[in-house]
Protein backbone atom coordinates (compact mmCIF):
# COMPACT_ATOMS: atom_id res chain seq x y z
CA UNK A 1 -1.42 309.61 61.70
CA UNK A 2 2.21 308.74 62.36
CA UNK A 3 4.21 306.83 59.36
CA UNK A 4 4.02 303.56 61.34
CA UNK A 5 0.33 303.51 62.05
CA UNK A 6 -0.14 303.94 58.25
CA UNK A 7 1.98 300.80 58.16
CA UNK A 8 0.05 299.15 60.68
CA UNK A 9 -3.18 300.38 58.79
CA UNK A 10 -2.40 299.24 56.03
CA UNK A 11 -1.37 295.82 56.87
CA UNK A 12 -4.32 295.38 58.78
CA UNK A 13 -6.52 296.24 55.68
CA UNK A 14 -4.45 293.76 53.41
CA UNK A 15 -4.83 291.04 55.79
CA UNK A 16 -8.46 291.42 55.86
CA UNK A 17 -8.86 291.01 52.19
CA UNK A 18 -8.04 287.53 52.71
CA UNK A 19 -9.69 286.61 55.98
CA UNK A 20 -12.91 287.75 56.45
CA UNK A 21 -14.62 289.42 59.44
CA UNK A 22 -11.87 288.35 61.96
CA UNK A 23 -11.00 292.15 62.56
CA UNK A 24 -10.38 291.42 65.89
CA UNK A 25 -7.87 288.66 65.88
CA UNK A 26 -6.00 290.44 62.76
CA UNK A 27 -6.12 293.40 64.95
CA UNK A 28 -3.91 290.93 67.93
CA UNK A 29 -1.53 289.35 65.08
CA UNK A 30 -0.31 292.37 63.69
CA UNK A 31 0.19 294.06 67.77
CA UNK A 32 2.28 290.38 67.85
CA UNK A 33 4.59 291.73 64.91
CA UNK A 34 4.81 295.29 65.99
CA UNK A 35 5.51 294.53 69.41
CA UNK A 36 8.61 292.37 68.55
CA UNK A 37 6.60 289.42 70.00
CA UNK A 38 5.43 285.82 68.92
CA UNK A 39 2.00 284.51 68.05
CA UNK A 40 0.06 281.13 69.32
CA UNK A 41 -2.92 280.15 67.57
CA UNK A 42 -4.78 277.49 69.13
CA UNK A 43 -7.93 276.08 67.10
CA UNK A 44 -9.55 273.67 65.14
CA UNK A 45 -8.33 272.61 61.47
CA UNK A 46 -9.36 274.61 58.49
CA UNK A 47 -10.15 278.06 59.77
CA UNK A 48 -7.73 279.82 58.16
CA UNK A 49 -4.05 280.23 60.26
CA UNK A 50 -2.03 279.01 57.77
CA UNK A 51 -3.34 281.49 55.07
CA UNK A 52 -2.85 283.68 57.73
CA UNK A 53 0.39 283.40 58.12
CA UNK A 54 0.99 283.48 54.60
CA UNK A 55 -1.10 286.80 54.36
CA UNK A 56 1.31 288.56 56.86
CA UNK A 57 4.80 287.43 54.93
CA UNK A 58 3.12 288.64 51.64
CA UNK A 59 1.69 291.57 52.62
CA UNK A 60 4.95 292.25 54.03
CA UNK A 61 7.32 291.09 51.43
CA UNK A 62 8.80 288.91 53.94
CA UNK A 63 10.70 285.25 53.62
CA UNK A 64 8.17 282.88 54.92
CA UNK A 65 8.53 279.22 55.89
CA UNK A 66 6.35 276.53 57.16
CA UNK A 67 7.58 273.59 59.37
CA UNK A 68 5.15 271.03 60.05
CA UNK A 69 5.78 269.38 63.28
CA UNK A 70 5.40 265.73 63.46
CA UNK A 71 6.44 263.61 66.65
CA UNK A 72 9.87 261.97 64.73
CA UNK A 73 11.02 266.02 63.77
CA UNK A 74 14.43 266.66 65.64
CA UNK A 75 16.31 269.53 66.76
CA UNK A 76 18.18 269.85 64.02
CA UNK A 77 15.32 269.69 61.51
CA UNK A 78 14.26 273.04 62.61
CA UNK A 79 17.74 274.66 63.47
CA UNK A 80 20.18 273.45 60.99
CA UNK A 81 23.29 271.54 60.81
CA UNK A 82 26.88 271.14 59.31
CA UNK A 83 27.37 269.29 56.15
CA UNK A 84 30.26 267.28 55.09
CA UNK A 85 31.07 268.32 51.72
CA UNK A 86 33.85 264.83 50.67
CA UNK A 87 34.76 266.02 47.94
CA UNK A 88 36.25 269.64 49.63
CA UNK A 89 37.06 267.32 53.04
CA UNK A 90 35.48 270.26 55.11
CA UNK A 91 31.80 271.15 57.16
CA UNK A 92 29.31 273.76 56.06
CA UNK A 93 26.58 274.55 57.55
CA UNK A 94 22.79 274.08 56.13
CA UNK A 95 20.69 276.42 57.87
CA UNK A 96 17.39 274.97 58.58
CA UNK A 97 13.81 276.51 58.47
CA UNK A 98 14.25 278.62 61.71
CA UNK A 99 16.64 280.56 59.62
CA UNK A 100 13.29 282.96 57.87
CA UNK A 101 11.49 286.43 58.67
CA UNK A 102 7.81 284.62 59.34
CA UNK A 103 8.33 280.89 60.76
CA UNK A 104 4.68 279.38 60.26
CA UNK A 105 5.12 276.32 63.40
CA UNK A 106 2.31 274.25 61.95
CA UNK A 107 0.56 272.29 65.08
CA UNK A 108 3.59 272.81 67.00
CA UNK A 109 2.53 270.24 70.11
CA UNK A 110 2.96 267.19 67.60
CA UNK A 111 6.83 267.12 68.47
CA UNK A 112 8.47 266.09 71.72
CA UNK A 113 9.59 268.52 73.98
CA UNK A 114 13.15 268.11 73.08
CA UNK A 115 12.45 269.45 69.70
CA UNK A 116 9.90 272.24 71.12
CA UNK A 117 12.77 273.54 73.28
CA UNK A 118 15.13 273.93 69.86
CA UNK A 119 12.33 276.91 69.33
CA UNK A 120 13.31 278.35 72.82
CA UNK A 121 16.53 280.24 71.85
CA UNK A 122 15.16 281.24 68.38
CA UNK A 123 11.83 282.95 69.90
CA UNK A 124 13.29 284.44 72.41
CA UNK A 125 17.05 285.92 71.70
CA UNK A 126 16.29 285.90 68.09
CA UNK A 127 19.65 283.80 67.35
CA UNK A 128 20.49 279.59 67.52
CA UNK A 129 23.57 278.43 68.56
CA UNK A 130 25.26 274.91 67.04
CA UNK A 131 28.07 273.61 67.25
CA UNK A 132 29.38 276.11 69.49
CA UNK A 133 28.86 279.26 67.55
CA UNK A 134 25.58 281.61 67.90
CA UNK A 135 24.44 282.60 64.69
CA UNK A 136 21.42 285.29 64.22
CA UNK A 137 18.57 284.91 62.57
CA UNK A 138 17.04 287.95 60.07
CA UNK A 139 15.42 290.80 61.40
CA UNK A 140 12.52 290.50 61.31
CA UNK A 141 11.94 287.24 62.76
CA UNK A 142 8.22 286.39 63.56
CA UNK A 143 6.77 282.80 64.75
CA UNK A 144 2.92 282.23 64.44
CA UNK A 145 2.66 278.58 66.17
CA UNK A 146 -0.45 276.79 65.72
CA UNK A 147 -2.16 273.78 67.98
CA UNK A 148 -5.02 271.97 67.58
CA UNK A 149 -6.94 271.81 71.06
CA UNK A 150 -9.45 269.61 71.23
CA UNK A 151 -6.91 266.62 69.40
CA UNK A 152 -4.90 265.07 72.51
CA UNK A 153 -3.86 261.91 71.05
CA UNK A 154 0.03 261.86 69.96
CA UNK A 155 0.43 265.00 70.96
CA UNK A 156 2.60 267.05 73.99
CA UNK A 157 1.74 269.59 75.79
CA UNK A 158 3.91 272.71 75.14
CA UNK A 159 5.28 273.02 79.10
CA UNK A 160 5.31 276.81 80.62
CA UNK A 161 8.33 278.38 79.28
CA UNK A 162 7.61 277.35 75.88
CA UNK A 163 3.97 279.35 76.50
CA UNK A 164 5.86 282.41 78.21
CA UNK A 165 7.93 282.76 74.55
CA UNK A 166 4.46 283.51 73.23
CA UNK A 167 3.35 287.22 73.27
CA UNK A 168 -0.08 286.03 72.96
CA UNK A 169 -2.63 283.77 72.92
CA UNK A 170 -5.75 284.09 69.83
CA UNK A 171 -8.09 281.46 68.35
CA UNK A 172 -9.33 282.78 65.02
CA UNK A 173 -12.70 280.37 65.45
CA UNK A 174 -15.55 279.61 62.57
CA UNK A 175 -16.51 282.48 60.21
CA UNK A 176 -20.12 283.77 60.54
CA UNK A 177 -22.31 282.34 57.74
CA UNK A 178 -22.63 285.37 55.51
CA UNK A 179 -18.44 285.75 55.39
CA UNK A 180 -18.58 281.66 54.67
CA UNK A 181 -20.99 282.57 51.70
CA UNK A 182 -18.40 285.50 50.53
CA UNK A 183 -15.51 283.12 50.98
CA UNK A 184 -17.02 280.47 49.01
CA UNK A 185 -17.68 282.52 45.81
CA UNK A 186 -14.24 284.21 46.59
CA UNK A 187 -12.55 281.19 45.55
CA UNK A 188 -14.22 279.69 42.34
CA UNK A 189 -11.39 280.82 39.63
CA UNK A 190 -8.67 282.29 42.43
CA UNK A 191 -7.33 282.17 46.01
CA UNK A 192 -7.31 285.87 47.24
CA UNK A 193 -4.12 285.15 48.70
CA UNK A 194 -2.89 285.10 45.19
CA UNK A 195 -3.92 288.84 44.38
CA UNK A 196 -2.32 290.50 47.50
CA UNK A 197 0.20 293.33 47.01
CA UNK A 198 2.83 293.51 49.35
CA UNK A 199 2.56 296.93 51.48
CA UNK A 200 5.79 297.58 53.36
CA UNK A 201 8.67 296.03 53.21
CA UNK A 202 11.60 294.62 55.90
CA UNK A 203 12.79 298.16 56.62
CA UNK A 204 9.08 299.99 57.39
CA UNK A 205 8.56 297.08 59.64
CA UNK A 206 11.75 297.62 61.45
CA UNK A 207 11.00 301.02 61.86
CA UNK A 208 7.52 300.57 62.97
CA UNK A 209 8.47 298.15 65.82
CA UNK A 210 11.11 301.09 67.16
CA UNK A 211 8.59 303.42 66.50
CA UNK A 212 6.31 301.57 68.63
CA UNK A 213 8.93 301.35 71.84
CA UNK A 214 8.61 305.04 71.47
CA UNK A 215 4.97 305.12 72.56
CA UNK A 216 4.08 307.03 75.94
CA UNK A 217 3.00 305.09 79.04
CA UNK A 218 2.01 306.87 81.71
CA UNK A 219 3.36 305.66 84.83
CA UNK A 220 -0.41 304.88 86.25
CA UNK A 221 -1.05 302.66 83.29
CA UNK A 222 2.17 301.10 84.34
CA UNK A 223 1.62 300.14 87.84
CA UNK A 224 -2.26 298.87 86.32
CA UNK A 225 -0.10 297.05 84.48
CA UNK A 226 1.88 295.41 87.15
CA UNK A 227 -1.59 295.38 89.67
CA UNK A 228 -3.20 292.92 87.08
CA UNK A 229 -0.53 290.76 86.61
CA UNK A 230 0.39 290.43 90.11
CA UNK A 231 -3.25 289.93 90.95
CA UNK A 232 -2.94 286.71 88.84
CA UNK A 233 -0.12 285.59 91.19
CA UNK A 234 -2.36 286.18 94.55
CA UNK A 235 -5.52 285.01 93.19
CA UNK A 236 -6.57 281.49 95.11
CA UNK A 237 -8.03 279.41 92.55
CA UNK A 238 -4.42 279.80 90.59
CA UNK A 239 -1.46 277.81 90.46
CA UNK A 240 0.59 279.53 88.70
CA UNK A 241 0.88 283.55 87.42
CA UNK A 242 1.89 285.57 85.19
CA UNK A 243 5.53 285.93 84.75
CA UNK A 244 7.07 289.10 85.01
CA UNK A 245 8.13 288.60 81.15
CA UNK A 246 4.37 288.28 80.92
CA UNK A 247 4.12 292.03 82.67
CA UNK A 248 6.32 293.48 80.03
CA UNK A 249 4.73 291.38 77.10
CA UNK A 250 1.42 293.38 78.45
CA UNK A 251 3.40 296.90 78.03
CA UNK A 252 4.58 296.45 74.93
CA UNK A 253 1.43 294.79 73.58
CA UNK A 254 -0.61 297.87 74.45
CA UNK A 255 2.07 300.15 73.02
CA UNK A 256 1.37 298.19 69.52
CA UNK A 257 -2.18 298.78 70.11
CA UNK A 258 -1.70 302.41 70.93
CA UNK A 259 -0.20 302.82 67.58
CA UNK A 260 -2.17 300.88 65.62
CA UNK A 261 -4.92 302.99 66.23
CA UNK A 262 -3.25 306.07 65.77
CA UNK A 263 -2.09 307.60 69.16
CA UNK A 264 1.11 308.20 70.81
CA UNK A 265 -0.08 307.09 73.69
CA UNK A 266 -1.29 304.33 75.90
CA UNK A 267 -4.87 304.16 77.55
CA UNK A 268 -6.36 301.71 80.16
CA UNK A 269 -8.20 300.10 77.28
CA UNK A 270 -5.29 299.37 75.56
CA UNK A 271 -4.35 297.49 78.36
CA UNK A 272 -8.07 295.71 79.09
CA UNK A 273 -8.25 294.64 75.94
CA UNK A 274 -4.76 292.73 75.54
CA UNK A 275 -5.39 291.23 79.17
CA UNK A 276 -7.05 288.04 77.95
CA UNK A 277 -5.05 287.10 75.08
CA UNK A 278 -1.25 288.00 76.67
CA UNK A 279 -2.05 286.68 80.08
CA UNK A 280 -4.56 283.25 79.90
CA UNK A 281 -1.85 280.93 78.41
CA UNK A 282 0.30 282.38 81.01
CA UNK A 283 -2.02 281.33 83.80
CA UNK A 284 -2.24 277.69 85.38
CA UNK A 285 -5.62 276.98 87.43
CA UNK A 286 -5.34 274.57 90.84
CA UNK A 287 -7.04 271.11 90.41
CA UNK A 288 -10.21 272.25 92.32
CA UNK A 289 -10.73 275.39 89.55
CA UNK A 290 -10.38 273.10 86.99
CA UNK A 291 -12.87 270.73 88.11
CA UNK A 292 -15.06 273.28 89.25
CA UNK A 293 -15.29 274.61 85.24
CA UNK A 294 -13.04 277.91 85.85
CA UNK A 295 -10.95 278.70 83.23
CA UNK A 296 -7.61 281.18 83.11
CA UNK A 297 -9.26 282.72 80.26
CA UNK A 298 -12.22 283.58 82.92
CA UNK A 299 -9.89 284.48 85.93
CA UNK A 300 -8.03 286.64 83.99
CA UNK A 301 -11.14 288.49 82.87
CA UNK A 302 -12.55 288.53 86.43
CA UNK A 303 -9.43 289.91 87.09
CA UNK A 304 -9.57 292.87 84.94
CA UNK A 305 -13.17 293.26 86.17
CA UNK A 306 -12.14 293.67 89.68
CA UNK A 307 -9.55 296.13 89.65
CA UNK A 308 -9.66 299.99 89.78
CA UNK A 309 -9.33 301.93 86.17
CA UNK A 310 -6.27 304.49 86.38
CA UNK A 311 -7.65 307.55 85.49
């Protein structure tokens, strides 16, 4: 096992000390962090994402902030801005939350679009500009979002390009009774989150996400790649498809996953597996699939279903 999948592994583990029997969706938050990418999680109140995200920053030794969105938070709430300081008759400027290693964007559709779109530069060039001058924000910089979906009321939509920032999609969903039973007796003198150990620090995560870019791909797996996500394009029930930043979000999602369970190199599971949750939110249905029940969740998985394996 390589140095960085002993990382990986041992993130993994920590994080699953603290939210049990979600292997699964750990598994897609920490391929989110390897991969350089950004995490949405979309699902009800209470199940855990903010812990989550709290988890990951310890485990990793990381800065961690958490911005709750609310519909009156403006740009500059999240960004930063210049001060005047009277008394020195001159401007300096306050960074503002954006300015972190893990950026926890508590229920992120509360706040208009012109404040969503302040996220835009951050998630994707890893830098804000105001005032005129670009300023970059630490390395590592990692944003777990979270929505609530079935809540509509005072809330906006996050529009297309704001869901192509995100490397993927996960809902982390109810725990099965007999972790709800461990979880409650877990917590009678102590929050496990308060026992956690950090495992790696700023540099082995910085090296694990080049080691990861290092990962082979054969050139098979890449045009499977590029089949499924064009697919989504062609397919008749949908609107809209994935975005070619969506095909390279798939490659470097299944290098993560490569690594994280200890190979070098990517196979068509990798791939399968990472389908759903890096193309769906990318996806928009036409009115008639909608109506008729089909979901890009669904199409996306028919998708996969329906093309040839590389071999």
């Amino acid at each position: 096992m390589s140095k960085g999948a002993s990382v990986a592994a041992q993130i993994l583990n920590n994080l699953g000390r603290v939210i049990l029997g979600k292997r699964e969706e750990l598994e897609l938050v920490v391929i989110g962090l390897l991969a350089c990418g950004h995490v949405l999680m979309e699902d009800v109140p209470g199940v855990g994402k903010t812990t989550l995200a709290r988890a990951l920053a310890r485990s990793l030794s990381l800065e961690f902030k958490r911005l709750q969105f609310t519909p009156d938070l403006m740009p500059a709430d999240i960004t930063g801005s210049s001060v005047l300081l009277p008394h020195e008759g001159r401007f300096v400027f306050q960074p503002g939350p954006v300015f972190t290693q893990v950026l926890l964007a508590d229920e992120i559709n509360r706040a208009s679009p012109r404040t969503q779109s302040a996220l835009l530069e951050a998630m994707s060039e890893r830098q804000v500009t105001i005032d005129g001058l670009t300023r970059a924000l630490p390395r590592p910089f990692f944003t777990i979002a979270t929505q609530n979906p079935i809540e509509a009321q005072g809330t906006y939509p996050l529009p297309e390009a704001q869901l192509d920032r995100f490397l993927l999609r996960l809902r982390l969903g109810y725990p099965a009774a007999d972790h709800e039973v461990l979880m409650l007796y877990g917590q009678i003198s102590s929050h496990p989150l308060d026992a956690l150990e950090p495992v790696a620090d700023e540099v082995a995560i910085r090296d694990t996400q080049a080691e990861v870019r290092d990962i082979r791909v054969e050139k098979s797996i890449g045009r499977y790649i590029v089949d499924l996500c064009q697919e989504t394009r062609r397919h008749p029930e949908v609107l809209l498809g994935a975005s070619p930043r969506g095909t390279l979000s798939l490659f470097h999602a299944a290098q993560a996953r490569a690594l994280l369970f200890g190979r070098d190199y990517v196979v068509p599971d990798d791939v399968q597996r990472l389908a759903e949750p890096v193309l769906a939110h990318r996806v928009e249905l036409r009115p008639a699939a909608r109506y008729a029940g089909k979901t890009p969740s669904g199409i996306v998985t028919e998708i996969v279903r329906s093309l040839p394996v590389p071999t």
